[in-house]
PDB file of N, CA and C in Angstrom:
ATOM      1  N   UNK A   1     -12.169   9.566 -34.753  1.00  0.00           N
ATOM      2  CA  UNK A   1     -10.803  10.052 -34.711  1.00  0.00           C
ATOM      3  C   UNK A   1     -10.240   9.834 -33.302  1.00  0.00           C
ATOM      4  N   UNK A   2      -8.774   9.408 -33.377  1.00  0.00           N
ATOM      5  CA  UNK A   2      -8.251   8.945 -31.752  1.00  0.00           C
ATOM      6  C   UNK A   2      -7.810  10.448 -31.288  1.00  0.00           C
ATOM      7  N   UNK A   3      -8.327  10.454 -30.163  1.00  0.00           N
ATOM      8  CA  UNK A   3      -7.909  11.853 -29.331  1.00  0.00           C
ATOM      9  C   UNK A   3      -7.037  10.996 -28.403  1.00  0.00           C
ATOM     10  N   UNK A   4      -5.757  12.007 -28.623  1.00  0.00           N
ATOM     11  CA  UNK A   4      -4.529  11.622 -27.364  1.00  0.00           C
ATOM     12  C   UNK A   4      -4.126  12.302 -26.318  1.00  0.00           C
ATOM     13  N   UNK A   5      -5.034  12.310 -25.212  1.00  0.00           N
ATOM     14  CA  UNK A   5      -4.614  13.113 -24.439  1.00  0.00           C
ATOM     15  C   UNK A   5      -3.277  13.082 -23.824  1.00  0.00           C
ATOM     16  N   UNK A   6      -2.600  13.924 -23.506  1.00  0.00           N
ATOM     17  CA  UNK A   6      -1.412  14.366 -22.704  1.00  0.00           C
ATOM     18  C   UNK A   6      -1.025  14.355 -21.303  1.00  0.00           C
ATOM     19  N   UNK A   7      -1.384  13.019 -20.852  1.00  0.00           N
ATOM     20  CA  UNK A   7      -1.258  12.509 -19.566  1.00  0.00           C
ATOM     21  C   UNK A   7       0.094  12.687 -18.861  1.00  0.00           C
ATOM     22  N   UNK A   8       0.137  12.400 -17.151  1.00  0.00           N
ATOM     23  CA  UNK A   8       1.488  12.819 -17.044  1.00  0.00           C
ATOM     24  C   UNK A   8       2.112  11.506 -16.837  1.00  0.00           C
ATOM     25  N   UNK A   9       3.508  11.492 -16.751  1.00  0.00           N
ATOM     26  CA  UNK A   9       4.187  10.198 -16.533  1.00  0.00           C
ATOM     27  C   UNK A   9       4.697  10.154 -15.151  1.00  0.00           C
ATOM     28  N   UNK A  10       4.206   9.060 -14.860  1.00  0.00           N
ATOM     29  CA  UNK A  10       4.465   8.747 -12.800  1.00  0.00           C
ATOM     30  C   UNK A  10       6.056   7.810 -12.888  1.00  0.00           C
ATOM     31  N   UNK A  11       7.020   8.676 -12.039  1.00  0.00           N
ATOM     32  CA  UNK A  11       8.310   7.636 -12.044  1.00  0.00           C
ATOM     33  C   UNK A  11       7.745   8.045 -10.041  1.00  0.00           C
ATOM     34  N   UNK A  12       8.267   6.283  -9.820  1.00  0.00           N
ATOM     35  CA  UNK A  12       8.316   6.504  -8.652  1.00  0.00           C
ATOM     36  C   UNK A  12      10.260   5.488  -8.300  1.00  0.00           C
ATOM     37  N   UNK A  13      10.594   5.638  -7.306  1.00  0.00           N
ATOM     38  CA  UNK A  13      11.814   5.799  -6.591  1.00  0.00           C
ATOM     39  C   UNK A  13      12.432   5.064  -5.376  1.00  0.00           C
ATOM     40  N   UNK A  14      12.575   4.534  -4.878  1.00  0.00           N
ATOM     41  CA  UNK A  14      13.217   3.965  -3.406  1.00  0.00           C
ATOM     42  C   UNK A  14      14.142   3.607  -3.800  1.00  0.00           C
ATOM     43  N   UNK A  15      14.857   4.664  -2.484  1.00  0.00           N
ATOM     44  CA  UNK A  15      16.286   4.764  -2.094  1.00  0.00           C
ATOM     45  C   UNK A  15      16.585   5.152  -3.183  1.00  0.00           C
ATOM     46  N   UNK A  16      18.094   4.129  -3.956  1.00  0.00           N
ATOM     47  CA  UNK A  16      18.751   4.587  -5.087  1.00  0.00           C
ATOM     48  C   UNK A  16      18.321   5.132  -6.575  1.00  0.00           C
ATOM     49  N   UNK A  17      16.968   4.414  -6.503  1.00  0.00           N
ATOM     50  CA  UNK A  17      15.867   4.415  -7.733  1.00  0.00           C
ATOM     51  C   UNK A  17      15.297   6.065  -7.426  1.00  0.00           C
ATOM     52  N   UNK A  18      15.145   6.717  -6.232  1.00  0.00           N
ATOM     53  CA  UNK A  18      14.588   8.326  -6.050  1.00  0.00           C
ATOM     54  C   UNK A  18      15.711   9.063  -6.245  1.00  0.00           C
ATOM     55  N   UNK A  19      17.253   8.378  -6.157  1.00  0.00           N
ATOM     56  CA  UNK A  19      18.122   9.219  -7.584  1.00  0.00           C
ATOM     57  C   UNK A  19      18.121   9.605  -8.309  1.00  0.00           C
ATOM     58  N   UNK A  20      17.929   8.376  -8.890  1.00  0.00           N
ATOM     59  CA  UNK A  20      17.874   7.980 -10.503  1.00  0.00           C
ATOM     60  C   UNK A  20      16.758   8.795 -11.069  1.00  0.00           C
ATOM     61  N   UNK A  21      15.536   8.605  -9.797  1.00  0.00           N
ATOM     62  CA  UNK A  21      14.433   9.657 -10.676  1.00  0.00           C
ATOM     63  C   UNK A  21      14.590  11.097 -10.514  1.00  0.00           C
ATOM     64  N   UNK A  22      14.816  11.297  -9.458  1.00  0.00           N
ATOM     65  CA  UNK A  22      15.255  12.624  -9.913  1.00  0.00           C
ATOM     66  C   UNK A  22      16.002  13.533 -10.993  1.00  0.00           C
ATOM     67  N   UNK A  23      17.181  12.318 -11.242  1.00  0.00           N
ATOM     68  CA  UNK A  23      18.453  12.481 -12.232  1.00  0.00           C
ATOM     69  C   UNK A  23      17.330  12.776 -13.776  1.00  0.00           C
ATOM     70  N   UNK A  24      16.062  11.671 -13.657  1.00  0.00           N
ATOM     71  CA  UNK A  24      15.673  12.044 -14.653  1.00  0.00           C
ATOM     72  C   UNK A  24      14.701  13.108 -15.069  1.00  0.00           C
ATOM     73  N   UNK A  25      14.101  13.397 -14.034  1.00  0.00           N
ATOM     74  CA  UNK A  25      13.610  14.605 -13.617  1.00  0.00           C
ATOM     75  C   UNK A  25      14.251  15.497 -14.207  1.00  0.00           C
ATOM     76  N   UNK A  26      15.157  15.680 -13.934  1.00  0.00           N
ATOM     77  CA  UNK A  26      16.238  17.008 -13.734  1.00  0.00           C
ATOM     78  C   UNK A  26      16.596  17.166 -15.507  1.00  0.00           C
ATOM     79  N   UNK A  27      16.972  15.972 -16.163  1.00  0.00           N
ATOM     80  CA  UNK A  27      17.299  15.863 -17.360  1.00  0.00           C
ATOM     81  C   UNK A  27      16.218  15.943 -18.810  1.00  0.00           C
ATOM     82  N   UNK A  28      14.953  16.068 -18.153  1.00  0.00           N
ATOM     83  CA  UNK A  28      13.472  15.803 -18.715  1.00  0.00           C
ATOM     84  C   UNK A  28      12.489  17.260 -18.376  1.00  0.00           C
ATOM     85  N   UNK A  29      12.744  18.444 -18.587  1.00  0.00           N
ATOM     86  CA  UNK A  29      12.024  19.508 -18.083  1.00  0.00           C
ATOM     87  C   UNK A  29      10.718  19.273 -18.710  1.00  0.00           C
ATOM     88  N   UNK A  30      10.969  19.009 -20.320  1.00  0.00           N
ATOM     89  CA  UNK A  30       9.401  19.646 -21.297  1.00  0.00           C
ATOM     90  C   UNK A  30       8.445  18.640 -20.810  1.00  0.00           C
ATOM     91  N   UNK A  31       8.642  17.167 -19.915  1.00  0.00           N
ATOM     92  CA  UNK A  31       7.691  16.217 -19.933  1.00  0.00           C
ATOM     93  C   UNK A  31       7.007  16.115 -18.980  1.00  0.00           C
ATOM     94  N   UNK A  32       5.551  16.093 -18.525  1.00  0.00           N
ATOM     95  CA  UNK A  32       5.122  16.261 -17.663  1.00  0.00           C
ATOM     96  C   UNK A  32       5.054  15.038 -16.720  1.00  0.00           C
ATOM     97  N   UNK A  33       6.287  15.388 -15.385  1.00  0.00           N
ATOM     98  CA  UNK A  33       6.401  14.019 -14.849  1.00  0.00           C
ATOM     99  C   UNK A  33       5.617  14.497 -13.298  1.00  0.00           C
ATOM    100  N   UNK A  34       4.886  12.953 -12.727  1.00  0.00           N
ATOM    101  CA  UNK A  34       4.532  13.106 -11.682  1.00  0.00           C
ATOM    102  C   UNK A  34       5.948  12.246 -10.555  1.00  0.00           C
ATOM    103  N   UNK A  35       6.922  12.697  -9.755  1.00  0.00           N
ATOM    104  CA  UNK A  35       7.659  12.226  -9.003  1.00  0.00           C
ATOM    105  C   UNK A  35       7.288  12.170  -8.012  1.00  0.00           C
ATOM    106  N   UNK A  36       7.161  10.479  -7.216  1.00  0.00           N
ATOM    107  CA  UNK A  36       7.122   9.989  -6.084  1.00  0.00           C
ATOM    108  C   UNK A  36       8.403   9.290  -5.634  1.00  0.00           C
ATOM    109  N   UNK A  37       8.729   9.519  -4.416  1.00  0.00           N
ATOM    110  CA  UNK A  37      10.102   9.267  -3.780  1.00  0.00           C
ATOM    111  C   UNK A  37       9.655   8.591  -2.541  1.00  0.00           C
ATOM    112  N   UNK A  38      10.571   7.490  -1.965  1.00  0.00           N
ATOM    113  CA  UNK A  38      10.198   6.516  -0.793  1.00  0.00           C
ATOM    114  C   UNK A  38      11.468   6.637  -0.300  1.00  0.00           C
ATOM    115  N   UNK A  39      11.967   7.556   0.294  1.00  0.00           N
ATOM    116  CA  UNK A  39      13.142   6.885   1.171  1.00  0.00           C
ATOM    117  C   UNK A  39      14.572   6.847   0.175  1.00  0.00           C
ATOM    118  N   UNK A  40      14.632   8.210  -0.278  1.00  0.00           N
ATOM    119  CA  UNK A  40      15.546   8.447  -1.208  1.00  0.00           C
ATOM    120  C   UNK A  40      16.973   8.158  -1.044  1.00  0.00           C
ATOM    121  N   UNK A  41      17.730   7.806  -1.237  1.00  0.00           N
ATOM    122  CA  UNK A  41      19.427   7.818  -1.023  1.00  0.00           C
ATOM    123  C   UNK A  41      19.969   8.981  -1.678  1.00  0.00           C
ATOM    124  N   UNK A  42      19.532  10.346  -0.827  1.00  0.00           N
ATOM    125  CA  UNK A  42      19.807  11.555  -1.192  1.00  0.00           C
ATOM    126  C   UNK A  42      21.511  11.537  -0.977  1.00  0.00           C
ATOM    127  N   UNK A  43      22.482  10.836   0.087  1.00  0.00           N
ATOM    128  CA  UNK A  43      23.214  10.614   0.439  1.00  0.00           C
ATOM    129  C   UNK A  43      24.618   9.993  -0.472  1.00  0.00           C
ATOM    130  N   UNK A  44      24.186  10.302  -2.054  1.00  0.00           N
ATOM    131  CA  UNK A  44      24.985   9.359  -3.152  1.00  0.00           C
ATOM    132  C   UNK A  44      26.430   9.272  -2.701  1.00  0.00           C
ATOM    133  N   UNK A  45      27.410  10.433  -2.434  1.00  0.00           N
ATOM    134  CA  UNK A  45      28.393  10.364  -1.980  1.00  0.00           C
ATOM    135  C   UNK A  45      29.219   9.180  -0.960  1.00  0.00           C
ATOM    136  N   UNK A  46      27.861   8.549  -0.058  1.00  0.00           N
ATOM    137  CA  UNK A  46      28.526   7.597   0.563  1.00  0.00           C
ATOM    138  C   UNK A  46      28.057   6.490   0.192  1.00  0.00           C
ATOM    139  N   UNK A  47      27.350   6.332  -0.955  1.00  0.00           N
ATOM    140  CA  UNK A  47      26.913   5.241  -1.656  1.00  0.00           C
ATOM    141  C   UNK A  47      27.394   4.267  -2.335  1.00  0.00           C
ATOM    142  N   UNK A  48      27.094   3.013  -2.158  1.00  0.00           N
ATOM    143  CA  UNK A  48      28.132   1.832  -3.073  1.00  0.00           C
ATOM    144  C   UNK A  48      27.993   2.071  -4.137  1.00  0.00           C
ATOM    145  N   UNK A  49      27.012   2.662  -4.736  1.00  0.00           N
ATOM    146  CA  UNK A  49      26.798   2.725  -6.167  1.00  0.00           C
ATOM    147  C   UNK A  49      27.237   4.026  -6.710  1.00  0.00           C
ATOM    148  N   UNK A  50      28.371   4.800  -6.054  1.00  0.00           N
ATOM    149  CA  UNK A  50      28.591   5.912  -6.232  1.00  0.00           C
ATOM    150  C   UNK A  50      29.414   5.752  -7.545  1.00  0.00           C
ATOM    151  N   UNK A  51      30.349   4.977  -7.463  1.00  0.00           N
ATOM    152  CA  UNK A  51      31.519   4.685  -8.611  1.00  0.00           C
ATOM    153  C   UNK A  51      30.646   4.518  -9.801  1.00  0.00           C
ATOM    154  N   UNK A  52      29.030   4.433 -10.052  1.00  0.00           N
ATOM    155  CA  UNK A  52      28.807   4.480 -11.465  1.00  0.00           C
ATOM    156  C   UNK A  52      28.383   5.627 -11.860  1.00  0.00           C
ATOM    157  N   UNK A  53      28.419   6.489 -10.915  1.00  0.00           N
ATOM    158  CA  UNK A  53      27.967   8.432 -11.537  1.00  0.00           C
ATOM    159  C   UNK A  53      28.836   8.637 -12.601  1.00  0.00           C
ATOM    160  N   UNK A  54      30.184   8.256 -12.853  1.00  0.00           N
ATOM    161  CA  UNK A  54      30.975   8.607 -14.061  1.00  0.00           C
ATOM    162  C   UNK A  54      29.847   8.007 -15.517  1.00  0.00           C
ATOM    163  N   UNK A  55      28.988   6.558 -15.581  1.00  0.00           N
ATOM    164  CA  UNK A  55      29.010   5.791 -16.279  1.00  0.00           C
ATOM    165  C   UNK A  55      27.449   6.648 -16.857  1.00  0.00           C
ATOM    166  N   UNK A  56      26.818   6.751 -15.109  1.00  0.00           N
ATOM    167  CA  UNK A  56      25.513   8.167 -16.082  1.00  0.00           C
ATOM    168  C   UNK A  56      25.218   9.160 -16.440  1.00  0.00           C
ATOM    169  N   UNK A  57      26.423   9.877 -16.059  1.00  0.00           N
ATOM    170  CA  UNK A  57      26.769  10.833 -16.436  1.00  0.00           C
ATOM    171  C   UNK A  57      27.416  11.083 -17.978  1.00  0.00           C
ATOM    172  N   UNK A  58      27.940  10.016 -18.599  1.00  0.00           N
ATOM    173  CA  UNK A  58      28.269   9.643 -19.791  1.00  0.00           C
ATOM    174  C   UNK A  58      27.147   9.039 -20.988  1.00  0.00           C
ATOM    175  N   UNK A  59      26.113   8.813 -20.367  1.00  0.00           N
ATOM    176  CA  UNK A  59      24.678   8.401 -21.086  1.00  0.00           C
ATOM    177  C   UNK A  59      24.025   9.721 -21.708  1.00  0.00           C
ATOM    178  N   UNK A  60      24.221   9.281 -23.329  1.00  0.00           N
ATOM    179  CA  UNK A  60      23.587  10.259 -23.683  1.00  0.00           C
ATOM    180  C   UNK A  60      21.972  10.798 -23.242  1.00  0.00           C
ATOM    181  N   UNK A  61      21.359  11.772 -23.836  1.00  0.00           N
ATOM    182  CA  UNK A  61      20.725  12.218 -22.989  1.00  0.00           C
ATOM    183  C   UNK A  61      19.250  11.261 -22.899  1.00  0.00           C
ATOM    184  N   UNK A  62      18.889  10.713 -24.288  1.00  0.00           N
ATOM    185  CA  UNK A  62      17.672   9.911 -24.762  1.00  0.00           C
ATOM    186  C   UNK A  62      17.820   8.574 -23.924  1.00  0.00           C
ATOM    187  N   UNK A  63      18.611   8.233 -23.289  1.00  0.00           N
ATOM    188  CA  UNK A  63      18.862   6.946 -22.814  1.00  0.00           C
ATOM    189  C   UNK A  63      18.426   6.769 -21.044  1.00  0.00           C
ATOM    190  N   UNK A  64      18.570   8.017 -20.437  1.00  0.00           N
ATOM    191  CA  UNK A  64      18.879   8.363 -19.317  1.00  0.00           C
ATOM    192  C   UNK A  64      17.222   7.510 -18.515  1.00  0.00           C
ATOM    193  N   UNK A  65      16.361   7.034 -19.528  1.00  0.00           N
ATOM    194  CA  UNK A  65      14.942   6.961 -19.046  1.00  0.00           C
ATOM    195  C   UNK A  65      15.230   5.823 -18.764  1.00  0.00           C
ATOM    196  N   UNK A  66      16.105   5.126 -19.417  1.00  0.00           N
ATOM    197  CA  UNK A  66      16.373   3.352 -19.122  1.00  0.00           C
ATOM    198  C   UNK A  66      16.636   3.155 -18.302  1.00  0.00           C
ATOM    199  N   UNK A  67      17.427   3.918 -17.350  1.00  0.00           N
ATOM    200  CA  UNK A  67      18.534   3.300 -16.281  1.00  0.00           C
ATOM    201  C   UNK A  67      18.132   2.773 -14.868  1.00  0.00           C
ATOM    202  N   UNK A  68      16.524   2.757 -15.140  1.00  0.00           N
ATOM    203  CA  UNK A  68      16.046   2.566 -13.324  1.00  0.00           C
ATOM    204  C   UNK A  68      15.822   0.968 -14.107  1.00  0.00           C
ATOM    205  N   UNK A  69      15.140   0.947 -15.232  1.00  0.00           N
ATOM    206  CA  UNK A  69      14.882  -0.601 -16.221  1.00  0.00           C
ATOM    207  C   UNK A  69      16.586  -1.517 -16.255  1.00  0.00           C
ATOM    208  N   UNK A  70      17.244  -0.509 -16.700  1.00  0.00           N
ATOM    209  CA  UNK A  70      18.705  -1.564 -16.912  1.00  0.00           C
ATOM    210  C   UNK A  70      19.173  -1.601 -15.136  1.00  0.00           C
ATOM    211  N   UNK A  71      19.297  -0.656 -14.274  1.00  0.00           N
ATOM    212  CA  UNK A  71      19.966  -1.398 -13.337  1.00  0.00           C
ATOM    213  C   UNK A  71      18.884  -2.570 -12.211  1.00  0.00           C
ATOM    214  N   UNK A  72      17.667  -2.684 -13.007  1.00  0.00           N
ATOM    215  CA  UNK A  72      16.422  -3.595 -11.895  1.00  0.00           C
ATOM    216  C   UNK A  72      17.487  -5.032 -12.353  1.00  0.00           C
ATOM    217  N   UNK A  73      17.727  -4.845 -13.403  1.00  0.00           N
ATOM    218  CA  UNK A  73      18.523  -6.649 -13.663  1.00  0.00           C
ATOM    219  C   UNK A  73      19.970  -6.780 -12.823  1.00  0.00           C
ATOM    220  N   UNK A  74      20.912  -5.541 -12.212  1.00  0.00           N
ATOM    221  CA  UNK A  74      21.763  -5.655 -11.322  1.00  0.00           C
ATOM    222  C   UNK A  74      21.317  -5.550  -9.613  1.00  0.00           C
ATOM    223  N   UNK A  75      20.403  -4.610  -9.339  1.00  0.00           N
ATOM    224  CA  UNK A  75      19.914  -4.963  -7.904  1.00  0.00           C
ATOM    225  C   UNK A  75      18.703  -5.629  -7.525  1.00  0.00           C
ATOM    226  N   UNK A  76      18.551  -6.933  -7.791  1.00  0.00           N
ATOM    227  CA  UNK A  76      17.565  -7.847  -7.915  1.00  0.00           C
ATOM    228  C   UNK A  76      17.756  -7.956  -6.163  1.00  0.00           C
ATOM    229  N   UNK A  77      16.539  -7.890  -4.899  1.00  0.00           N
ATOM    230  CA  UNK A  77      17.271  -8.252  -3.929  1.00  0.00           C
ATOM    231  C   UNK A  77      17.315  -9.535  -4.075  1.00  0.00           C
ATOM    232  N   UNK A  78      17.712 -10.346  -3.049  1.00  0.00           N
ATOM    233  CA  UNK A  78      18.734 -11.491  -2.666  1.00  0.00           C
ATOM    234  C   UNK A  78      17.572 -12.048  -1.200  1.00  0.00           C
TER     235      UNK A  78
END
């Protein structure tokens, strides 16, 4: 018989991404997350990427896990 243990889930973060994890943190109580942060952009307010808080803030709630996956295809560095 498969035994499934109940491991925790590691989001880790830099800069804008230790937002985002937090954001999901914050939105994710029952799941047992391990959060690592590098140099967070605690600072969102003066952030270029500030103008999309309307857009995640509008993500329903099941979706909110995607958004470090959907924005890796917009901040690819250069």
């Amino acid at each position: 018989m498969l035994h499934l243990q109940k491991k925790p889930i590691y989001l880790l973060g830099e800069s804008f991404g230790g937002c985002l994890v937090l954001a999901v943190a914050a939105r994710n109580p029952t799941i047992d997350l391990v959060v690592i942060l590098v140099n967070p952009a605690t600072s969102f307010e003066r952030s270029q990427l500030q103008p999309l808080l309307p857009i995640l803030e509008s993500l329903p709630d099941g979706l909110h896990f995607t958004v470090p996956y959907l924005l890796s295809f917009i901040m690819v560095p250069t």
